[in-house]
Each structure stands twice: as C-alpha cells, then as structure tokens.
C-alpha atoms as a PDB file:
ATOM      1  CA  UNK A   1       0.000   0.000   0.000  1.00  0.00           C
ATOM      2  CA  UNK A   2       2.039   3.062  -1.410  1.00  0.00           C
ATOM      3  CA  UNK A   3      -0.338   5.414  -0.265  1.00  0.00           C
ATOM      4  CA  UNK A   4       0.195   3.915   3.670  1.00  0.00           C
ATOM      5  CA  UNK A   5       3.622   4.485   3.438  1.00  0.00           C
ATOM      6  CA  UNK A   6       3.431   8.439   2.967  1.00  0.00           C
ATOM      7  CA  UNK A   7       1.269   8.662   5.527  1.00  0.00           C
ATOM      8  CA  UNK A   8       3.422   6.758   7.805  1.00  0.00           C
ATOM      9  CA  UNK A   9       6.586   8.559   6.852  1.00  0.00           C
ATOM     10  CA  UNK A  10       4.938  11.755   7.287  1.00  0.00           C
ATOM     11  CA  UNK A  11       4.168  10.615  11.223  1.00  0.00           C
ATOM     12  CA  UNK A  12       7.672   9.962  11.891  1.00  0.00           C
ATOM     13  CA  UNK A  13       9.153  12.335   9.289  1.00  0.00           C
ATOM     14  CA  UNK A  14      10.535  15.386  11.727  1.00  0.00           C
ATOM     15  CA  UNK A  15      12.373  17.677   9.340  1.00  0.00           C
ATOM     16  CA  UNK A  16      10.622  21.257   8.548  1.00  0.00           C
ATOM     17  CA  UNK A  17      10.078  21.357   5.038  1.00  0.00           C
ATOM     18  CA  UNK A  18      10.025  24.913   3.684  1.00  0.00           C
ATOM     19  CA  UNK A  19       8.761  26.563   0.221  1.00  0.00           C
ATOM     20  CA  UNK A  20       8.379  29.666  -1.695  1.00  0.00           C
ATOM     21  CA  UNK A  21       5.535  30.770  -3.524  1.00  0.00           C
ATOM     22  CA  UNK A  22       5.197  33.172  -6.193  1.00  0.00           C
ATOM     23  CA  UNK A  23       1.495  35.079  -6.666  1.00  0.00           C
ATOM     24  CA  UNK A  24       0.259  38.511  -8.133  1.00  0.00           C
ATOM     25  CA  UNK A  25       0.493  39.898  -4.885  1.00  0.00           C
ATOM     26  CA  UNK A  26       4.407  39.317  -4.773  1.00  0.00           C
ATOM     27  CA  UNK A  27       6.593  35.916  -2.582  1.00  0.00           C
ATOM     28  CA  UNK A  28       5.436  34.374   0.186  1.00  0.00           C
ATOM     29  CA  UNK A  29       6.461  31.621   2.453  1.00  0.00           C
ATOM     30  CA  UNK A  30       5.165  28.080   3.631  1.00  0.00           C
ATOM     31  CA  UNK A  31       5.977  25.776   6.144  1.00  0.00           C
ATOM     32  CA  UNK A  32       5.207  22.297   6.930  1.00  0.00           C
ATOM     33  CA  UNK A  33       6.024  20.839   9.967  1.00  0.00           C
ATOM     34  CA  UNK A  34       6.967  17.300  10.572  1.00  0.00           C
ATOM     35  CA  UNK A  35       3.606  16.641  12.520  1.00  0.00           C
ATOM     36  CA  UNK A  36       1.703  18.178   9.390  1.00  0.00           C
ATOM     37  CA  UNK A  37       0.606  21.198  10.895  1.00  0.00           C
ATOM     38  CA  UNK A  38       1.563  24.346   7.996  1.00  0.00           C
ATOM     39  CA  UNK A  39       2.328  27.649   8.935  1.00  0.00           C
ATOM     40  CA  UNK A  40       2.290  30.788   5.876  1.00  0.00           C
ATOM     41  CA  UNK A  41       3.812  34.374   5.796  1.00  0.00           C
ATOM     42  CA  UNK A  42       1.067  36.441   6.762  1.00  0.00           C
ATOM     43  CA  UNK A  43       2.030  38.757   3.623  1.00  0.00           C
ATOM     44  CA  UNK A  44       3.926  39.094   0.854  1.00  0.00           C
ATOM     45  CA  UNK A  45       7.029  40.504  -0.148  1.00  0.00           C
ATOM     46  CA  UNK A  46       8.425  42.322  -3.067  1.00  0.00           C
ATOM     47  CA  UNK A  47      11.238  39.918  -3.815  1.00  0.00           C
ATOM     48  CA  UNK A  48      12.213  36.437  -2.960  1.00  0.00           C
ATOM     49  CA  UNK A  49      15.215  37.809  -1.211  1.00  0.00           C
ATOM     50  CA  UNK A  50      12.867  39.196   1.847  1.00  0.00           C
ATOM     51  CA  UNK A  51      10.674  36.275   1.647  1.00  0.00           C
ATOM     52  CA  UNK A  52      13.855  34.401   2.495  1.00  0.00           C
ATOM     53  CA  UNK A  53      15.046  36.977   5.126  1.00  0.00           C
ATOM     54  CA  UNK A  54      11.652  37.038   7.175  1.00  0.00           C
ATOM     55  CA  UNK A  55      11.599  32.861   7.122  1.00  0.00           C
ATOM     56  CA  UNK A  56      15.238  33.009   7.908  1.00  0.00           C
ATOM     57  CA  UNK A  57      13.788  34.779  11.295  1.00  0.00           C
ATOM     58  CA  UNK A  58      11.708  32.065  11.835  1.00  0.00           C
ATOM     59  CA  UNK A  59      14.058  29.399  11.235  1.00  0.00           C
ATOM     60  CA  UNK A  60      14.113  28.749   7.934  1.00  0.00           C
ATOM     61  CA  UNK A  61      17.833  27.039   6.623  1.00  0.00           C
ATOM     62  CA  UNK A  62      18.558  26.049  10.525  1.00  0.00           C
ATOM     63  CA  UNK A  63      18.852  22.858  11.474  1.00  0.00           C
ATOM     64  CA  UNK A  64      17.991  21.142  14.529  1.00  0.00           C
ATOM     65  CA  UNK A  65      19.927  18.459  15.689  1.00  0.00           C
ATOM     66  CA  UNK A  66      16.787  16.469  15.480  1.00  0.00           C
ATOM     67  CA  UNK A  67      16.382  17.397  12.290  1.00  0.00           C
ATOM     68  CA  UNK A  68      19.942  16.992   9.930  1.00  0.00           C
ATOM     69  CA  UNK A  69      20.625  14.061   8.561  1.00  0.00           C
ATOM     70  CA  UNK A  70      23.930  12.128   9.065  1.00  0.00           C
ATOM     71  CA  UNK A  71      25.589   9.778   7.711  1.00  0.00           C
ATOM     72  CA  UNK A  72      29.366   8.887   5.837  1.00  0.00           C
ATOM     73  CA  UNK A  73      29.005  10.831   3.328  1.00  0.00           C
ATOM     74  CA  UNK A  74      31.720  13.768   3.143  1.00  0.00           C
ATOM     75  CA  UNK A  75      32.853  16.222   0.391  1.00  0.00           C
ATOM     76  CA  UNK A  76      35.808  15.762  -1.149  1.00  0.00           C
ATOM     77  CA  UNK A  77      38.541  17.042  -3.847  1.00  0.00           C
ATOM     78  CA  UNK A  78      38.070  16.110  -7.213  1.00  0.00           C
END
C-alpha cells in the first residue's frame, strides 16, 4: 500500500520542510512541519530575497539536531 507508506513517513518524518511561492500579490512563504501542521507568511514581499530573510527569522535554513541528517558521506577534492 504506497499510499500507507506516505502517511506513515509523514508521522515519523521530523524535518521542517520549507517553500516559496510566487502570486500577483508578490513571494510568500510556507511551512510544513513534521507533525503536518503548515504555517504561511502572513504577507507578501516584493522579492524572494525578503521572503527568504523574514523565514530566515523564523528558522528557515537552521537545522535542529533532530532534524539533519547524518551519515558517511563527506565532500571531497576532485
């Protein structure tokens, strides 16, 4: 059951997942939460650069510890 397993990752998934939304009125921002509550800018902005600015107030592009992912995988010189 495909569809089963969305919904069950989305219970355990606990990362923030953030977007940016173009409209007449100018950009906005969106948040979903990892227990699938959203949260929006309550206006818009002129440009995507103070869309980004105001999330980055409210978290947007920090991680939580909770949150980043781990693992062996490192950059390294080509």
């Amino acid at each position: 059951m495909p569809q089963q397993d969305a919904v069950e990752r989305r219970r355990t998934e606990r990362r923030k997942e953030w977007n940016f939304l173009i409209t007449d009125q100018g950009w906005a921002w969106a948040l979903r939460k990892g227990d699938g509550t959203e949260e929006r800018s309550s206006h818009t902005y002129p440009t995507l650069k103070a869309a980004a600015d105001d999330a980055m107030v409210r978290g947007f592009a920090e991680w939580r510890r909770e949150e980043r992912r781990t693992g062996e995988r490192r950059d390294t010189e080509h």
